[in-house]
N, C-alpha and C. Protein backbone atom coordinates (compact mmCIF):
# COMPACT_ATOMS: atom_id res chain seq x y z
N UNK A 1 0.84 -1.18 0.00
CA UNK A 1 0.00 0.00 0.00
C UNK A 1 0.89 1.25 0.00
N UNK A 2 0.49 2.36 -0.59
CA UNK A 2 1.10 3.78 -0.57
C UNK A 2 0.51 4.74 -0.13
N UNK A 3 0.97 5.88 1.11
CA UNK A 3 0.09 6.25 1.36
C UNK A 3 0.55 7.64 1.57
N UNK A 4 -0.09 8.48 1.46
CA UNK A 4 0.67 9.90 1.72
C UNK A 4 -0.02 11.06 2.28
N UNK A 5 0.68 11.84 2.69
CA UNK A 5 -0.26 12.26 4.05
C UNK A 5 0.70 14.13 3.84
N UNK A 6 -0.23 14.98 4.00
CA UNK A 6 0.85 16.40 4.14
C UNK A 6 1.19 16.42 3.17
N UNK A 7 1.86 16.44 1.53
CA UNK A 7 3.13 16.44 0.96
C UNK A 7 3.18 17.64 0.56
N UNK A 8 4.48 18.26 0.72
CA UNK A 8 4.76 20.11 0.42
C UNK A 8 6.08 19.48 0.01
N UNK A 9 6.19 20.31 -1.43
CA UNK A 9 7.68 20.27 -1.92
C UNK A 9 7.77 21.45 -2.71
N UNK A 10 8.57 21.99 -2.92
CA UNK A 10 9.06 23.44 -3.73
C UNK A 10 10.24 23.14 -4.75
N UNK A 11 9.96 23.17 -5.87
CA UNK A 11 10.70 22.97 -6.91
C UNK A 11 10.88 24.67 -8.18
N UNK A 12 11.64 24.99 -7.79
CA UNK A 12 12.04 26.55 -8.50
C UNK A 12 10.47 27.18 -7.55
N UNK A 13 9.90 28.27 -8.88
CA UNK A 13 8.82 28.62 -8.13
C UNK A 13 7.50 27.91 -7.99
N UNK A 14 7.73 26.87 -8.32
CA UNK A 14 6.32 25.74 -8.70
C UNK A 14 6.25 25.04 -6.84
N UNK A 15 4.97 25.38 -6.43
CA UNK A 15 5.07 24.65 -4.78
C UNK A 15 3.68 23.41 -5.07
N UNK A 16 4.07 22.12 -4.26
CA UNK A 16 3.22 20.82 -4.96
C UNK A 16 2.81 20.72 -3.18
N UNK A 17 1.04 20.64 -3.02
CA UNK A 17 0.91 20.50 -2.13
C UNK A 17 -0.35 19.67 -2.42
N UNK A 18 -0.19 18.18 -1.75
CA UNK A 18 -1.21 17.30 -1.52
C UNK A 18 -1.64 16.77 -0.23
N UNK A 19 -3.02 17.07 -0.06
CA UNK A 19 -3.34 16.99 1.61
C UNK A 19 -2.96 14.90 1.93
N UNK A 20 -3.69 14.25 1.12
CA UNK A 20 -4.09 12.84 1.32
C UNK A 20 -4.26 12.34 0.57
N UNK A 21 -4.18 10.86 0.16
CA UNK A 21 -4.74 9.67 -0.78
C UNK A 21 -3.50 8.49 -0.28
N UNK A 22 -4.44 7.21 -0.82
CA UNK A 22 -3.94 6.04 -0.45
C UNK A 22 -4.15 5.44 -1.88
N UNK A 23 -3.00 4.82 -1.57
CA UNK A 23 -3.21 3.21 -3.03
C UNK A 23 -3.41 1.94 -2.35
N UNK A 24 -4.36 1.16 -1.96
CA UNK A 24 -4.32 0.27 -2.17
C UNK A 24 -3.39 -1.09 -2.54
N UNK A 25 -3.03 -2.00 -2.04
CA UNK A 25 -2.55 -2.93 -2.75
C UNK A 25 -3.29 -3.86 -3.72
N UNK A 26 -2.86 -3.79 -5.16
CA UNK A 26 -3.35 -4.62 -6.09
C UNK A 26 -4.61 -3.49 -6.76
N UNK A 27 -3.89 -2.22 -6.59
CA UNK A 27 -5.22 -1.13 -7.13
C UNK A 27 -4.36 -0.13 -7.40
N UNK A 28 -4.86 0.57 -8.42
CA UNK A 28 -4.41 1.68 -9.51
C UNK A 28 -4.68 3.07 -9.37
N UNK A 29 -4.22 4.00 -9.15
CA UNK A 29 -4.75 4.98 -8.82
C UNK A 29 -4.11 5.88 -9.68
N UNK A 30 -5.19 7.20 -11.01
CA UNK A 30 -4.95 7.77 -11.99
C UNK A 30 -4.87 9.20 -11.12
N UNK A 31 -3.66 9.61 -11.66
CA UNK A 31 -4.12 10.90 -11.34
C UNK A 31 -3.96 12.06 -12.69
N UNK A 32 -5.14 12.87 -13.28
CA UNK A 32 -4.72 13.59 -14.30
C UNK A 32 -5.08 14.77 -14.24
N UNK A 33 -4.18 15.69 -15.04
CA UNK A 33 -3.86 16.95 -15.24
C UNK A 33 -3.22 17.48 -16.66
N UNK A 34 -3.47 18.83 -16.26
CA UNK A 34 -2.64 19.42 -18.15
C UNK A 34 -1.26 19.76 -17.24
N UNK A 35 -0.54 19.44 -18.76
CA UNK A 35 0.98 19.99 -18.52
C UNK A 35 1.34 20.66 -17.21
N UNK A 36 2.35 20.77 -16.63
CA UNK A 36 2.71 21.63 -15.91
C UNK A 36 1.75 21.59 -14.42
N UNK A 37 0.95 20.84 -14.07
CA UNK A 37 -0.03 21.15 -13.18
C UNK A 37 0.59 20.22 -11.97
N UNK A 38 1.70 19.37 -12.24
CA UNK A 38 2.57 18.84 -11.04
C UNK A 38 2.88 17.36 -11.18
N UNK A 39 2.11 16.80 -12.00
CA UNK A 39 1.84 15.41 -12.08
C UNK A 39 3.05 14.64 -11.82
N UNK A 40 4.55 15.39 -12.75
CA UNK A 40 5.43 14.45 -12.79
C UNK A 40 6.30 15.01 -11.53
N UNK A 41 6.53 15.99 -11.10
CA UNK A 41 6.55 16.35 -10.21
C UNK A 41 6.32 15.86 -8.37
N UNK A 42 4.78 15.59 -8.67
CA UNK A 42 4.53 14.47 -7.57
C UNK A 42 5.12 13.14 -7.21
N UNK A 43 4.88 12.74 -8.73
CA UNK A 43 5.99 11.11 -8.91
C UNK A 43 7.49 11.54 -8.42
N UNK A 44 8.14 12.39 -8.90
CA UNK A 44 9.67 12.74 -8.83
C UNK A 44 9.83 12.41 -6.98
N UNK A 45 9.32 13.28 -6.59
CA UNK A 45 9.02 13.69 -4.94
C UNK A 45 8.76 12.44 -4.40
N UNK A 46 7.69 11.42 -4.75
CA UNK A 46 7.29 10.34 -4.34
C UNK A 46 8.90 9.04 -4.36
N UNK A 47 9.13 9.26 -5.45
CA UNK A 47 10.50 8.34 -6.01
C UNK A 47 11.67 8.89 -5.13
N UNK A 48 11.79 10.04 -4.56
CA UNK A 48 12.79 10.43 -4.04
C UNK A 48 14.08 11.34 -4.87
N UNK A 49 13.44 11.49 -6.05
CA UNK A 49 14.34 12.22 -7.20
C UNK A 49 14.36 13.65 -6.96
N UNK A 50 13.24 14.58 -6.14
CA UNK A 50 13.10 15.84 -6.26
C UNK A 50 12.91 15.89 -4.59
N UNK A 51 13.51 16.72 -3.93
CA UNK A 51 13.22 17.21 -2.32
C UNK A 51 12.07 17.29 -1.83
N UNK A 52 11.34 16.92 -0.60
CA UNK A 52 10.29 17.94 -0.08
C UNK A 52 10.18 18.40 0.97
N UNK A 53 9.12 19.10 1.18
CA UNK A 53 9.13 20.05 2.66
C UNK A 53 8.63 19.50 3.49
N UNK A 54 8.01 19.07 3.75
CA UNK A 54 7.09 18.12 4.45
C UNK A 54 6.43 16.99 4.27
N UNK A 55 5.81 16.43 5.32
CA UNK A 55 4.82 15.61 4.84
C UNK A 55 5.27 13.88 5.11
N UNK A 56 4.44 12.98 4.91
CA UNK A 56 4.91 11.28 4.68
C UNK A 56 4.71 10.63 3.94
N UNK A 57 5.56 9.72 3.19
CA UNK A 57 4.89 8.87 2.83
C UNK A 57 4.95 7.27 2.86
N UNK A 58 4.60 7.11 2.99
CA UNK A 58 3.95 5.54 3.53
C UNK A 58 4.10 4.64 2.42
N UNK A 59 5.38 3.96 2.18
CA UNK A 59 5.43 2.05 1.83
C UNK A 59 5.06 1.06 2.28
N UNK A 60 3.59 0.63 2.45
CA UNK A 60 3.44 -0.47 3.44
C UNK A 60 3.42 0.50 4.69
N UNK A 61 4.01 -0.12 5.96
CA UNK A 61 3.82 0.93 6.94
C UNK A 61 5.56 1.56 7.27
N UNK A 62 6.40 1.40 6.29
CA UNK A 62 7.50 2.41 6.40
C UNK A 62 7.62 3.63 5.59
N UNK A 63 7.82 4.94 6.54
CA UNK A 63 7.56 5.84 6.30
C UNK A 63 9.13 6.38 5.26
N UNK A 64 9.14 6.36 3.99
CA UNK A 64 10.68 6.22 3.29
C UNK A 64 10.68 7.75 2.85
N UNK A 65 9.85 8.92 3.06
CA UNK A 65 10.10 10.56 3.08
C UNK A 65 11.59 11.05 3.64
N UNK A 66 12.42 10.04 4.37
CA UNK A 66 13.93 10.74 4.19
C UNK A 66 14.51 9.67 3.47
N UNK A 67 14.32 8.79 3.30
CA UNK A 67 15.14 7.47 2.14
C UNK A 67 15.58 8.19 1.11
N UNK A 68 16.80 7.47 0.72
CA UNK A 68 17.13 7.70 -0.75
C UNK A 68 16.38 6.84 -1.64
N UNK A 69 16.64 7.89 -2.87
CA UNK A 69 15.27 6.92 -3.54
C UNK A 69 16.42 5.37 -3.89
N UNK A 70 16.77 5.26 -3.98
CA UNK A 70 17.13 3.69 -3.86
C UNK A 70 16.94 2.54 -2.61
N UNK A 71 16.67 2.94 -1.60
CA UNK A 71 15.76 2.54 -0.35
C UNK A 71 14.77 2.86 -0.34
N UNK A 72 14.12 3.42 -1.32
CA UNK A 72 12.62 3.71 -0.97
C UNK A 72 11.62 1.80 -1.36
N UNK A 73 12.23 1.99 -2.02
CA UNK A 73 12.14 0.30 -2.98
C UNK A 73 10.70 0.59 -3.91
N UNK A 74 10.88 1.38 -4.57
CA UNK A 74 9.44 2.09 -5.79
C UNK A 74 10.03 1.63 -6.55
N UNK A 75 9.22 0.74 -7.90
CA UNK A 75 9.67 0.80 -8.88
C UNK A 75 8.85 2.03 -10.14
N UNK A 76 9.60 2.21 -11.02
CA UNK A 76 9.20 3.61 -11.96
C UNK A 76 9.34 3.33 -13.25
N UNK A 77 8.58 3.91 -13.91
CA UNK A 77 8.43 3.52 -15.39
C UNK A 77 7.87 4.87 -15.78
N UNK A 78 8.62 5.37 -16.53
CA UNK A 78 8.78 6.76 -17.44
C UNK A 78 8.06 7.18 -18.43
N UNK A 79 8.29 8.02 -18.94
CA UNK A 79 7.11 8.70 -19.99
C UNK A 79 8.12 7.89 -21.09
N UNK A 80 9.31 7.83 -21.70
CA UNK A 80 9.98 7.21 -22.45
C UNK A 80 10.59 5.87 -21.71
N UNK A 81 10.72 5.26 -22.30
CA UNK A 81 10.90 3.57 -21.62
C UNK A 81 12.34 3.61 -20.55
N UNK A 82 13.08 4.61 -20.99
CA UNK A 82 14.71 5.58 -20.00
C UNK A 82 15.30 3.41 -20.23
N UNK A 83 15.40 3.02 -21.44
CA UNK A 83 16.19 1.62 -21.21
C UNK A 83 17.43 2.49 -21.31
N UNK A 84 18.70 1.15 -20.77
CA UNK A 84 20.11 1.36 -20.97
C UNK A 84 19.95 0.98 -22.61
N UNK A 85 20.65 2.05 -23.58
CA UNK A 85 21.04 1.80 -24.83
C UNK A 85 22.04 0.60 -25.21
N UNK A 86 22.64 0.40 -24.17
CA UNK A 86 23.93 -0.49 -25.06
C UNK A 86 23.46 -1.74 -24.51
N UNK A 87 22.52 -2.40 -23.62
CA UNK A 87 21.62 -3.48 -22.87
C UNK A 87 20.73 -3.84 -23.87
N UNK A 88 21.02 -5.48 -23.93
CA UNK A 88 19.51 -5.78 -24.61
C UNK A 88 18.89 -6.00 -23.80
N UNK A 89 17.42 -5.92 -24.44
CA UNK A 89 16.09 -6.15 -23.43
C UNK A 89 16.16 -7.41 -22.20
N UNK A 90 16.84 -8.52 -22.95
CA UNK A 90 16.64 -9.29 -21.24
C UNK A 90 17.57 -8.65 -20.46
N UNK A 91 18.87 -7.91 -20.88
CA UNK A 91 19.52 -7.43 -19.71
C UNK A 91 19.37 -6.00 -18.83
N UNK A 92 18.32 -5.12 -19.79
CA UNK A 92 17.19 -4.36 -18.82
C UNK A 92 16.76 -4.68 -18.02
N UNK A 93 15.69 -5.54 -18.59
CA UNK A 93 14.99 -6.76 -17.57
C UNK A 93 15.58 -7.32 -16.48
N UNK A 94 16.75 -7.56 -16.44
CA UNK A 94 17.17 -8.22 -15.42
C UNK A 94 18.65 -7.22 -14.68
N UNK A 95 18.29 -6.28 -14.96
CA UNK A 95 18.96 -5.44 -14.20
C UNK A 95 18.98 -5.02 -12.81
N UNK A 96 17.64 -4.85 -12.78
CA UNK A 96 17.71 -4.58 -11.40
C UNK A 96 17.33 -6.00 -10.45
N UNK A 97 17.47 -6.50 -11.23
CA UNK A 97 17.89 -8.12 -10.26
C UNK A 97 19.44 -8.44 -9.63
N UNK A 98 20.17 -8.03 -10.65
CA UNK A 98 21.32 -7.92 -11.05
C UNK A 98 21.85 -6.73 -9.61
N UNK A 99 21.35 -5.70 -9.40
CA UNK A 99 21.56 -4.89 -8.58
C UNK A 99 21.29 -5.55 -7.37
N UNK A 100 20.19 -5.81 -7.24
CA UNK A 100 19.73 -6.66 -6.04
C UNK A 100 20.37 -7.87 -5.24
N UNK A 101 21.44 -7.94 -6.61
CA UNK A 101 22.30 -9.30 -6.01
C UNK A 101 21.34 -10.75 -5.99
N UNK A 102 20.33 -10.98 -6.77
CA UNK A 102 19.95 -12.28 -6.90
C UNK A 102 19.84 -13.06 -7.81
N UNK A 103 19.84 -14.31 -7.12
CA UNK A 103 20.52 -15.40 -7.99
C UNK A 103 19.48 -15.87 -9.13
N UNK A 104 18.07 -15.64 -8.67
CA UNK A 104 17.13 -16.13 -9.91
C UNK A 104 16.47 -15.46 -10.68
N UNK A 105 17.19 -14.46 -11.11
CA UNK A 105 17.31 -13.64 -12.23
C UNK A 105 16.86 -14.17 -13.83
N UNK A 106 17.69 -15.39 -14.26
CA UNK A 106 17.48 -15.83 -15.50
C UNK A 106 15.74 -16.76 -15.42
N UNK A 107 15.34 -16.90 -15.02
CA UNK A 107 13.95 -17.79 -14.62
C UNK A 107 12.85 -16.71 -14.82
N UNK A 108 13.48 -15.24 -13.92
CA UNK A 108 12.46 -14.58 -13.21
C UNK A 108 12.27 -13.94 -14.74
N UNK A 109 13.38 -13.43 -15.26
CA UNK A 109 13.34 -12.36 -16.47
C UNK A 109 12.95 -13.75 -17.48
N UNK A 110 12.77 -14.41 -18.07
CA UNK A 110 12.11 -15.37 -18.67
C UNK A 110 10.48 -15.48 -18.64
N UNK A 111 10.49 -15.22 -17.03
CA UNK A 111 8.31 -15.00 -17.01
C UNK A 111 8.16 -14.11 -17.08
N UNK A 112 8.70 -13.15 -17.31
CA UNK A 112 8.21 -11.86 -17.38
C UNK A 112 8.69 -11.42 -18.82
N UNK A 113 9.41 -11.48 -19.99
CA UNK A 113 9.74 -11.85 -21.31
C UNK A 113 8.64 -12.27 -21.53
N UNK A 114 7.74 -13.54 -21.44
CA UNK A 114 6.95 -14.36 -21.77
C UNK A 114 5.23 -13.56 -21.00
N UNK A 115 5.59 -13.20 -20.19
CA UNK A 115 4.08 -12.62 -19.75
C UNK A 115 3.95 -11.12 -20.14
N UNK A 116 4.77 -10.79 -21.16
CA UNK A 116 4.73 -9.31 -21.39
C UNK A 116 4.73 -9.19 -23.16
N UNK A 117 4.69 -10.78 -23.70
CA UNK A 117 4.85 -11.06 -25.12
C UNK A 117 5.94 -10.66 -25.68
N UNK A 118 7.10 -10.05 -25.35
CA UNK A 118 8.64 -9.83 -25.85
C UNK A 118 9.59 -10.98 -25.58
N UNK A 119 9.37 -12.61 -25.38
CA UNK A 119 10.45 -13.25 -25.55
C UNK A 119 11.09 -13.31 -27.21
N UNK A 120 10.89 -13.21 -27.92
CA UNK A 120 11.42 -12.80 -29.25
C UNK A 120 12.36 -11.69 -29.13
N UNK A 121 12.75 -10.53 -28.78
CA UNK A 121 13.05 -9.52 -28.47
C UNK A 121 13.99 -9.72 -27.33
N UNK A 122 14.49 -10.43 -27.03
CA UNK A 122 15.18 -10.65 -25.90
C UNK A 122 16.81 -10.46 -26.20
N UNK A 123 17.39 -10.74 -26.86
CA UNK A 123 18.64 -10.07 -27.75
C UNK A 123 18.65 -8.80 -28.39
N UNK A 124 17.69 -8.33 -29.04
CA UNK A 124 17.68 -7.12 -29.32
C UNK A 124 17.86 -5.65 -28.71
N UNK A 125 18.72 -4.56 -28.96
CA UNK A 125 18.94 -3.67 -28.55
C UNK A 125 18.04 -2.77 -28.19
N UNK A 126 17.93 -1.50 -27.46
CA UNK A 126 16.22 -1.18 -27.80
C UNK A 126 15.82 0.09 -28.98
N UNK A 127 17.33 0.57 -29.57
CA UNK A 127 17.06 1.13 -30.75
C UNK A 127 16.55 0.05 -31.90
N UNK A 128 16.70 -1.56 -31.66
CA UNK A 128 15.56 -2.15 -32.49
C UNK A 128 14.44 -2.60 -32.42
N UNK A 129 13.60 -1.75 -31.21
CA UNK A 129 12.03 -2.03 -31.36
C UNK A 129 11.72 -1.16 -31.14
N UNK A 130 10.11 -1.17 -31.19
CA UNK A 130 9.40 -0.21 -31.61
C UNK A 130 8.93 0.42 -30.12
N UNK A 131 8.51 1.65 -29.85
CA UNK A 131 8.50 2.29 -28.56
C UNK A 131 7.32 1.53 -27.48
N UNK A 132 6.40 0.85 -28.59
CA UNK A 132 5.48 0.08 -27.56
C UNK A 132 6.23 -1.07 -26.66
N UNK A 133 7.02 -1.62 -27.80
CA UNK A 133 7.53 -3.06 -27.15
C UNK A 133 8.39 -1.97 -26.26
N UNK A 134 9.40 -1.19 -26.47
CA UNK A 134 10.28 -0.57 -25.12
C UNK A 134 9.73 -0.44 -23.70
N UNK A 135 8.40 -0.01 -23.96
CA UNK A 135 7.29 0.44 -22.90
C UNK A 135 7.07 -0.90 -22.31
N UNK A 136 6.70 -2.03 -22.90
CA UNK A 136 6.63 -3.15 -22.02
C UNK A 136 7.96 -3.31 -21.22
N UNK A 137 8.87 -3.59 -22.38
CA UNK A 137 10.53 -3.65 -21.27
C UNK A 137 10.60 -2.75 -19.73
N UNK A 138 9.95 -1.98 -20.01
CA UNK A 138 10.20 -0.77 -18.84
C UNK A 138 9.47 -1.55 -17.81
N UNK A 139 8.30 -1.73 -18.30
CA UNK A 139 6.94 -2.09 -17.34
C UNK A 139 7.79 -3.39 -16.63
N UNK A 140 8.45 -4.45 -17.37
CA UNK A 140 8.26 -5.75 -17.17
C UNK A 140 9.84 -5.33 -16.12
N UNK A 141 11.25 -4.14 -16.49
CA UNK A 141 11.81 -3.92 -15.29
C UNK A 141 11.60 -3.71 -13.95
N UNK A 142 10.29 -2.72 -13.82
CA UNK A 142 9.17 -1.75 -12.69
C UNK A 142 9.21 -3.39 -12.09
N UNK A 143 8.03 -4.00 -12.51
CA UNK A 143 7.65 -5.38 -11.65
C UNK A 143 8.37 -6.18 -11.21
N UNK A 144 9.37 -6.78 -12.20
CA UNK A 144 10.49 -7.45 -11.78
C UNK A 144 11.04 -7.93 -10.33
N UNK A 145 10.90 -6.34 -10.20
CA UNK A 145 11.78 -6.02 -8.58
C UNK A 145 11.04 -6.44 -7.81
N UNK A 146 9.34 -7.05 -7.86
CA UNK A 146 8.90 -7.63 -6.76
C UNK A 146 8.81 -6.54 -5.64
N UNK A 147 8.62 -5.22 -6.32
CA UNK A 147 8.31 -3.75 -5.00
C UNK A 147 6.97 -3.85 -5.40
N UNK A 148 6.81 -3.11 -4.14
CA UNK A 148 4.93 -3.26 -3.98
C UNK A 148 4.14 -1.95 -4.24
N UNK A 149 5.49 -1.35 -4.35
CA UNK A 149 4.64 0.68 -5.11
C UNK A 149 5.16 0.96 -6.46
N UNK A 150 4.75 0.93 -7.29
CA UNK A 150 5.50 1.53 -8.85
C UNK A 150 4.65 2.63 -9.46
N UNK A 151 5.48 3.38 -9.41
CA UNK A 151 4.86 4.61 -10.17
C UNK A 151 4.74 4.76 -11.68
N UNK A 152 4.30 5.95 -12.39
CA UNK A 152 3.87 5.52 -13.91
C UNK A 152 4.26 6.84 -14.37
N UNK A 153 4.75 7.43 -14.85
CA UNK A 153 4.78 8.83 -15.47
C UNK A 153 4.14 8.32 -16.69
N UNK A 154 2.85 9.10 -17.18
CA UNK A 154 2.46 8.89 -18.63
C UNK A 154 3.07 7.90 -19.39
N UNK A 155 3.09 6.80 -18.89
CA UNK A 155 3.77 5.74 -19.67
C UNK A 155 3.05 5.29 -21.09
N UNK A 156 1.46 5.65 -21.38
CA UNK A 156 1.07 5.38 -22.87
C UNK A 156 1.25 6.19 -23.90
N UNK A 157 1.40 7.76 -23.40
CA UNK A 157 1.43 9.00 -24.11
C UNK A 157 1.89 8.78 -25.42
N UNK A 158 3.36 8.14 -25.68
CA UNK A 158 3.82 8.06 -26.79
C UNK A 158 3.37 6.77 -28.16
N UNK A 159 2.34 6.31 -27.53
CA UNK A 159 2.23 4.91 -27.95
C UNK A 159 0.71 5.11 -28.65
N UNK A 160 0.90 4.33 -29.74
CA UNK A 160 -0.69 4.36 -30.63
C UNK A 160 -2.00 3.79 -29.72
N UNK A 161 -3.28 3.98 -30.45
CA UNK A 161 -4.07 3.70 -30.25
C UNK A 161 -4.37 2.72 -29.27
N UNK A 162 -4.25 1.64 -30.22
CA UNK A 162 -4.42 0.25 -30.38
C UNK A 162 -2.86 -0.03 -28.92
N UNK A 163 -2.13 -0.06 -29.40
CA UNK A 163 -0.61 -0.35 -27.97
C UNK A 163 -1.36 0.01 -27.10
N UNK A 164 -1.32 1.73 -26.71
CA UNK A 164 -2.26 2.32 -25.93
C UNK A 164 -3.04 1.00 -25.01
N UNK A 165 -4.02 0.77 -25.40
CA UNK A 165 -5.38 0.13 -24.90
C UNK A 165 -5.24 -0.99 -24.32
N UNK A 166 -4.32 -1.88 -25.53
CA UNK A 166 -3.23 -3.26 -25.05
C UNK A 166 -2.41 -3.57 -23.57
N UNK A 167 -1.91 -2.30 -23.68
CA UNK A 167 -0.72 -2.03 -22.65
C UNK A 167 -1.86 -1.32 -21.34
N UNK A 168 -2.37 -1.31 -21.88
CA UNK A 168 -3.55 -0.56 -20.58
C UNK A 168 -4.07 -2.08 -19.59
N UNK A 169 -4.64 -2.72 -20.98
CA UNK A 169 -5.45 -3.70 -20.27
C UNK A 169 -4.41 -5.04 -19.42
N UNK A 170 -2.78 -5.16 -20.49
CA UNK A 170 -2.01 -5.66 -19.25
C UNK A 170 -1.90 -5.45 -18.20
N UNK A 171 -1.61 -3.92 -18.22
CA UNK A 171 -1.29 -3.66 -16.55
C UNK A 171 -2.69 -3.74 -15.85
N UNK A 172 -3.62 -3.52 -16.03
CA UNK A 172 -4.85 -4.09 -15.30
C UNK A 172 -4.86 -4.88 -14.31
N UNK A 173 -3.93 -6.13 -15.12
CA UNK A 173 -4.42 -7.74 -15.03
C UNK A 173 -2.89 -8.19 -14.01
N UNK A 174 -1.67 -7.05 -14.30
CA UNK A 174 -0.63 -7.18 -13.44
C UNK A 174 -0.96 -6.65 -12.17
N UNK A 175 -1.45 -5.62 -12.39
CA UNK A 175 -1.66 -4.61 -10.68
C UNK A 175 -2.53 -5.69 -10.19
N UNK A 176 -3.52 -6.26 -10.42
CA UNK A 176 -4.05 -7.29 -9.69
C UNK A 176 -3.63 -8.89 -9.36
N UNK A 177 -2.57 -9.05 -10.44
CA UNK A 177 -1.95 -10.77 -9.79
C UNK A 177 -0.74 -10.17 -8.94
N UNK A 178 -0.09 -9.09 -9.09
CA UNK A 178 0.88 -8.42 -8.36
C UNK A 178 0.74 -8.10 -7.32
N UNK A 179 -0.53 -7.32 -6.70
CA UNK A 179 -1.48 -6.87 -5.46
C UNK A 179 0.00 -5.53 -5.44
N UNK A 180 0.18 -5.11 -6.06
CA UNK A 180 1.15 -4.03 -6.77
C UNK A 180 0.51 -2.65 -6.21
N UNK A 181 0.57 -1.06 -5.83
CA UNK A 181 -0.06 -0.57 -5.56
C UNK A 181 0.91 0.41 -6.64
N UNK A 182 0.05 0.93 -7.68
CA UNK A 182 0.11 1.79 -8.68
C UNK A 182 0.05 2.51 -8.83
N UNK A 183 0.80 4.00 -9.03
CA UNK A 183 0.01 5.73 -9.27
C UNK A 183 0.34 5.78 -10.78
N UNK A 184 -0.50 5.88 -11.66
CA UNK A 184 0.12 6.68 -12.81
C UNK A 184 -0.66 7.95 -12.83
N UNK A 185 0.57 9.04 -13.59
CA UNK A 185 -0.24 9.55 -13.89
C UNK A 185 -0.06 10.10 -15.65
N UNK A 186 -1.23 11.18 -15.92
CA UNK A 186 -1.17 11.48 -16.79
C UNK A 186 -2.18 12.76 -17.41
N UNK A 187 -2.24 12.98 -18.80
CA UNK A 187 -2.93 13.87 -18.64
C UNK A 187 -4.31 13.65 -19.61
N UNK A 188 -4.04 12.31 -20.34
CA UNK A 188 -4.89 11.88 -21.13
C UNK A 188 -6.21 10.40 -20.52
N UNK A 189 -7.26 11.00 -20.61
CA UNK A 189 -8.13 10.65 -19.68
C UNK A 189 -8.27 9.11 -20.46
């Protein structure tokens, strides 16, 4: 569960102030806005990438508002897929396993290759696919890690219609076998 309580952060002259909301585990929570209105902002702050002034927030019941975001244990998935260029997709994928220091890495990045429809793609660089399949890679890194909060910056924005809707209705079906607690946000309803 994610939960946040107070949050005040000041970034140049832009000030982001959210009284309350909770995520759920195994539930999705949208939040949308036009440009500029804080969205990515909130995520940044939440991830631990941008400072704040106050406030908590709640992993489960540890409060990680002074953690570095690498102890916060969020996983994040970007408005662009942010893969390592010179990594092929299984070794995205299994990167932050790789960080984590564990040993069942090749198994884990295999079900998740296979439950994300990119085992084909698994050698390939990610200047050779197309930005939808990147977007899964990202998604299928986020989960990987087996963290129980992952955030979303507009992760469909760049992606057609049809991907769009696809990639919508996966993560659906992940936030719920995952019991995953989800914020994306975005600005497209």
């Amino acid at each position: 569960m994610l939960s946040v309580s107070n949050l005040k952060s000041r970034v140049g002259s832009f000030e982001l102030a959210v009284d309350d909301f909770t995520v759920p585990s195994g539930e999705l929570l949208s939040v949308l806005g036009v440009s500029g209105s804080g969205k990515s902002t909130l995520l940044n702050v939440l991830a631990g990438f941008l400072p704040m002034v106050s406030g908590t927030i709640n992993v489960g019941e540890t409060n990680v508002a002074d953690l570095r975001p690498e102890h916060r244990k969020i996983g994040v998935v970007f408005q662009r897929a942010a893969l390592f260029p010179h990594l092929s997709v299984r070794q995205n994928i299994e990167f932050p396993l790789k960080v984590q220091k564990r040993s069942d890495f090749d198994e884990q990045v295999q079900v998740w290759l296979r439950r994300l429809g990119i085992e084909e793609l698994d050698k390939r660089l990610p200047h050779e696919i197309s930005e939808g399949q990147a977007q899964r890679v990202a998604i299928a890194r986020a989960f990987i890690t087996g963290f129980s909060t992952i955030l979303m910056d507009e992760p469909f924005s760049a992606l057609d219609t049809e991907t769009r809707a696809s990639l919508r209705d996966e993560l659906r079906t992940l936030v719920t076998e995952t019991q995953c607690s989800v914020l994306m946000v975005s600005h497209h309803l």
